[in-house]
N, C-alpha and C. Protein backbone atom coordinates (compact mmCIF):
# COMPACT_ATOMS: atom_id res chain seq x y z
N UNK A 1 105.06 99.17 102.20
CA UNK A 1 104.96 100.58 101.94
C UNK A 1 104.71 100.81 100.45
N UNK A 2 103.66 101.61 100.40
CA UNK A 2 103.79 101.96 99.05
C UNK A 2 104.52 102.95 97.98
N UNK A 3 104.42 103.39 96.83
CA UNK A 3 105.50 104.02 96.40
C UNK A 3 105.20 105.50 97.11
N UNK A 4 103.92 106.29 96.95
CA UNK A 4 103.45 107.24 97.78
C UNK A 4 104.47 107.46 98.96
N UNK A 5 104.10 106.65 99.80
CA UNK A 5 104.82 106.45 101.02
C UNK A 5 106.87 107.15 100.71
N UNK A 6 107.09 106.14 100.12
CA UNK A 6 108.31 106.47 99.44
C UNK A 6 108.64 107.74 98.63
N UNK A 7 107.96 108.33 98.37
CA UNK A 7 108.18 109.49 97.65
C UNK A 7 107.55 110.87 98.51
N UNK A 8 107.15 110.56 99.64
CA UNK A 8 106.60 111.61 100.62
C UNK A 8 107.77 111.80 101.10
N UNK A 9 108.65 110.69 101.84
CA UNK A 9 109.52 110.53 102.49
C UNK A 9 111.08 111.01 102.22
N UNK A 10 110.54 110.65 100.69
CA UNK A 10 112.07 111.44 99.78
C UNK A 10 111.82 112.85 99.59
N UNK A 11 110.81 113.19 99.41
CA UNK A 11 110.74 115.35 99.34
C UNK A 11 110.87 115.92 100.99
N UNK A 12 110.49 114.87 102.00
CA UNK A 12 111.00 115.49 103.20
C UNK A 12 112.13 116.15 103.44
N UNK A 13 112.94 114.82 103.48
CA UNK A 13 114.39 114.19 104.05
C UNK A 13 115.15 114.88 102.72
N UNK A 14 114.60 115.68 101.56
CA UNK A 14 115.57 116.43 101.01
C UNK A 14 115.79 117.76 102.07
N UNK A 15 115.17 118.56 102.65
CA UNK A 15 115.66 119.62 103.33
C UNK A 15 116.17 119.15 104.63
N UNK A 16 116.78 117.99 104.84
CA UNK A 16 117.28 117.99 105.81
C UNK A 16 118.66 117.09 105.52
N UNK A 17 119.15 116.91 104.34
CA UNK A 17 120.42 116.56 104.03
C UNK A 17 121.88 116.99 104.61
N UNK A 18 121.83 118.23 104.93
CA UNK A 18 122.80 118.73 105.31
C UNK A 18 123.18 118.74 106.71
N UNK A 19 122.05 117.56 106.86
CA UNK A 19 122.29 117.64 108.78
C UNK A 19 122.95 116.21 109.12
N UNK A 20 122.56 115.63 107.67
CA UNK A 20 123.12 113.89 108.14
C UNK A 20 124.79 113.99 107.82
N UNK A 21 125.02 112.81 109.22
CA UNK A 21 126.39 112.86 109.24
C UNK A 21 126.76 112.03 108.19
N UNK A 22 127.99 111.13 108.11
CA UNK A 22 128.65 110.65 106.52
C UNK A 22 128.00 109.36 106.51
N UNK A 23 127.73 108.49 107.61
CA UNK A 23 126.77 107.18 107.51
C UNK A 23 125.74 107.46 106.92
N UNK A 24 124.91 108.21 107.58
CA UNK A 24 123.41 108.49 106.97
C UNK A 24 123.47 108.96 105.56
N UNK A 25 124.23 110.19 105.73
CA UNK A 25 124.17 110.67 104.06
C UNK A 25 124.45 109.67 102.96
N UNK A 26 125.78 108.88 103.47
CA UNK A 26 125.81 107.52 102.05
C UNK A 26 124.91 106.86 101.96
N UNK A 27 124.13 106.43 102.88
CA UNK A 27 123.10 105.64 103.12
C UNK A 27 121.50 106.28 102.36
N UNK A 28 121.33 107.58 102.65
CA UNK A 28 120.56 108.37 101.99
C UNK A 28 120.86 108.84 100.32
N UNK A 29 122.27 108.76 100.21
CA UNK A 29 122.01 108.98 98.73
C UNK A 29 122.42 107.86 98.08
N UNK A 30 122.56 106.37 98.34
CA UNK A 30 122.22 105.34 97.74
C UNK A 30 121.15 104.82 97.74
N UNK A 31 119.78 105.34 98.76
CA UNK A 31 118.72 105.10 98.36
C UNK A 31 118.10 106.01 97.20
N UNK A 32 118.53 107.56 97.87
CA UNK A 32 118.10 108.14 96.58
C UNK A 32 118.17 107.90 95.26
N UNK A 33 119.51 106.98 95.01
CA UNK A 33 119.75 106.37 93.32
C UNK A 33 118.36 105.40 93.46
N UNK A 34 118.23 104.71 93.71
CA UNK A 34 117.40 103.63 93.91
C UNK A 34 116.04 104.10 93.33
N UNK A 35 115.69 105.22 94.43
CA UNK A 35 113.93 106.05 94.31
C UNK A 35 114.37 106.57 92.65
N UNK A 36 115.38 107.39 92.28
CA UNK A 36 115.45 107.80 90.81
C UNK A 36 115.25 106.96 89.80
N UNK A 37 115.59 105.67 90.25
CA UNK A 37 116.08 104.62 89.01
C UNK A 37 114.52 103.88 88.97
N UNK A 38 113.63 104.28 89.56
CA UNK A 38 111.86 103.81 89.95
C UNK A 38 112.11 102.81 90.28
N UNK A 39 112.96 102.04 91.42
CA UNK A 39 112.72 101.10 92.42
C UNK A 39 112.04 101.26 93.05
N UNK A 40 111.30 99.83 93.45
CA UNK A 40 110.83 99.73 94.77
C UNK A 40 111.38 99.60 95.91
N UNK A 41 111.79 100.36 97.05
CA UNK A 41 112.96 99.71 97.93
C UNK A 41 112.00 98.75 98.64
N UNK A 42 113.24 97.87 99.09
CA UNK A 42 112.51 96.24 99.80
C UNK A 42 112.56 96.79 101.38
N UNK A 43 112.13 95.91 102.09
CA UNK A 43 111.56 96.34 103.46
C UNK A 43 112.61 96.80 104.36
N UNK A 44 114.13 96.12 104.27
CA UNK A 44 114.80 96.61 105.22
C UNK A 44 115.44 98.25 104.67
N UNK A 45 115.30 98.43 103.59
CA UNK A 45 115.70 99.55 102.79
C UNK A 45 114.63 100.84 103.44
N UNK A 46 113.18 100.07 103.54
CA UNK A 46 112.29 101.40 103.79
C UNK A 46 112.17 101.42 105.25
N UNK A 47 112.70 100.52 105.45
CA UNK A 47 112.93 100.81 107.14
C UNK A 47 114.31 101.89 107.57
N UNK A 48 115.17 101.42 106.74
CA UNK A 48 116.44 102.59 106.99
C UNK A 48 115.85 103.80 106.82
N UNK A 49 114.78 103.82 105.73
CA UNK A 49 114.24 105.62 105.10
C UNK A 49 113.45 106.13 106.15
N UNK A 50 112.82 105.21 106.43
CA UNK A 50 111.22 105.69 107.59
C UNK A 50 112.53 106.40 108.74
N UNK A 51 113.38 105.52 109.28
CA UNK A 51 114.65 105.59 110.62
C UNK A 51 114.74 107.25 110.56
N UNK A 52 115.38 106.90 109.17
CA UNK A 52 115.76 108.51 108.96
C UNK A 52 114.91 109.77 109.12
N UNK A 53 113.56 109.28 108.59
CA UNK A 53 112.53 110.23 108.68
C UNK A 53 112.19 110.57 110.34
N UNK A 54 112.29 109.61 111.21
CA UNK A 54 112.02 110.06 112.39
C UNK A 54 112.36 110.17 113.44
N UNK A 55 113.77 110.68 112.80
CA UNK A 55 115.26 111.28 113.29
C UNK A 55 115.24 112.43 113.42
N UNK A 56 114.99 112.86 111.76
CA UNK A 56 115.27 114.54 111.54
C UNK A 56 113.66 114.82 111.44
N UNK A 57 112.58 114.23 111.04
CA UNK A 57 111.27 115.45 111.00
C UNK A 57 110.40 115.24 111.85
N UNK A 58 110.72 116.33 112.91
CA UNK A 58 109.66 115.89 113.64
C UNK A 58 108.41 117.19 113.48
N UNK A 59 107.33 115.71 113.63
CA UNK A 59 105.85 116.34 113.58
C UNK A 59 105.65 117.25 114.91
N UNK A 60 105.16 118.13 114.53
CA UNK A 60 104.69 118.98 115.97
C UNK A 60 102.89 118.93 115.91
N UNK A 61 102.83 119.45 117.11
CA UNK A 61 101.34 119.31 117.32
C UNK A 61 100.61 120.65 117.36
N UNK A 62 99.75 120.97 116.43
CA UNK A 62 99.78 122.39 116.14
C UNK A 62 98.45 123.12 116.97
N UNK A 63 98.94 123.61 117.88
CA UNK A 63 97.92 124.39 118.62
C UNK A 63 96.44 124.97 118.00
N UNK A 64 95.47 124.58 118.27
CA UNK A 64 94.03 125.31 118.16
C UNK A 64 94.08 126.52 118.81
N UNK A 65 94.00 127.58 117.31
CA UNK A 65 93.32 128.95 117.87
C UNK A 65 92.48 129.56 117.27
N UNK A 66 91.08 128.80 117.78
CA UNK A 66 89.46 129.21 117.36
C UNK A 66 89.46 129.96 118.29
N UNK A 67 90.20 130.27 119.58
CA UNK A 67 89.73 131.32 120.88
C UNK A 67 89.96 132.27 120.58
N UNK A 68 91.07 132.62 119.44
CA UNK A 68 91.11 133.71 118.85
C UNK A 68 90.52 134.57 117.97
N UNK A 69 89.77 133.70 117.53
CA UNK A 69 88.76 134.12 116.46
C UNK A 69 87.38 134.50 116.80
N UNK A 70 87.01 134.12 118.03
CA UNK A 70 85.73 134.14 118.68
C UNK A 70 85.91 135.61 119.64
N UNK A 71 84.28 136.38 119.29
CA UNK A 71 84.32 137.17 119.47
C UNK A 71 84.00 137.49 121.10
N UNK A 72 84.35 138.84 121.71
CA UNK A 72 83.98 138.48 122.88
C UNK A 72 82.74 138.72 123.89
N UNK A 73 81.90 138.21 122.97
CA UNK A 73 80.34 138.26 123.56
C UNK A 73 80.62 136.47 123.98
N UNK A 74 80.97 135.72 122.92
CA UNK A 74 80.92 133.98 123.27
C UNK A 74 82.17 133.66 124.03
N UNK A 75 83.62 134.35 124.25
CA UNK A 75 83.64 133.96 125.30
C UNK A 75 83.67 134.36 126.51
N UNK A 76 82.88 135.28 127.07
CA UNK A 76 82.26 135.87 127.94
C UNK A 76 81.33 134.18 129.00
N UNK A 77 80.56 134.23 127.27
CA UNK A 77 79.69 132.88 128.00
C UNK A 77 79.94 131.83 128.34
N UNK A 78 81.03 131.33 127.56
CA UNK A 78 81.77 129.68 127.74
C UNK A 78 81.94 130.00 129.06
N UNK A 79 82.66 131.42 129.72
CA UNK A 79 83.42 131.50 130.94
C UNK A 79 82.26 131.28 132.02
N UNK A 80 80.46 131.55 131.96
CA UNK A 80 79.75 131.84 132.48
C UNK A 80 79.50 130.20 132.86
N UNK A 81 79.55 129.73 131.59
CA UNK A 81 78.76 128.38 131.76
C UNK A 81 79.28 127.63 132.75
């Protein structure tokens, strides 16, 4: 992982601090010393971070609405076709 990677992951998982219970949170803010101090965390370290990340953020899948935007002469026709 690169540092990128690592520092996406740390501006996430800040708004969601207050949700981790006392494992995670120690666990999260001894990495956070780590990311401050410009470590690199080693692999089992960015594996605990990624864990965390896809615990609390989840990606949603964001609906297409071009049908909304289209006026209704075109979709009149899509419906025709």
């Amino acid at each position: 992982m690169s540092k990128r990677d690592q520092i996406k992951y740390f501006e996430v998982l800040k708004r969601y601090e207050r949700k981790f219970d006392r494992k995670e949170s120690d666990d999260y803010k001894m990495l956070l010393k780590r990311h401050k101090d410009d470590e690199d965390l080693d692999s089992l370290s960015m594996g605990r971070l990624e864990k965390l990340h896809e615990k609390y953020h989840a990606s949603r899948v964001r609906p297409s609405l071009d049908h909304l935007f289209k006026k209704p002469d075109e979709i009149n026709k899509e419906n025709d076709e």
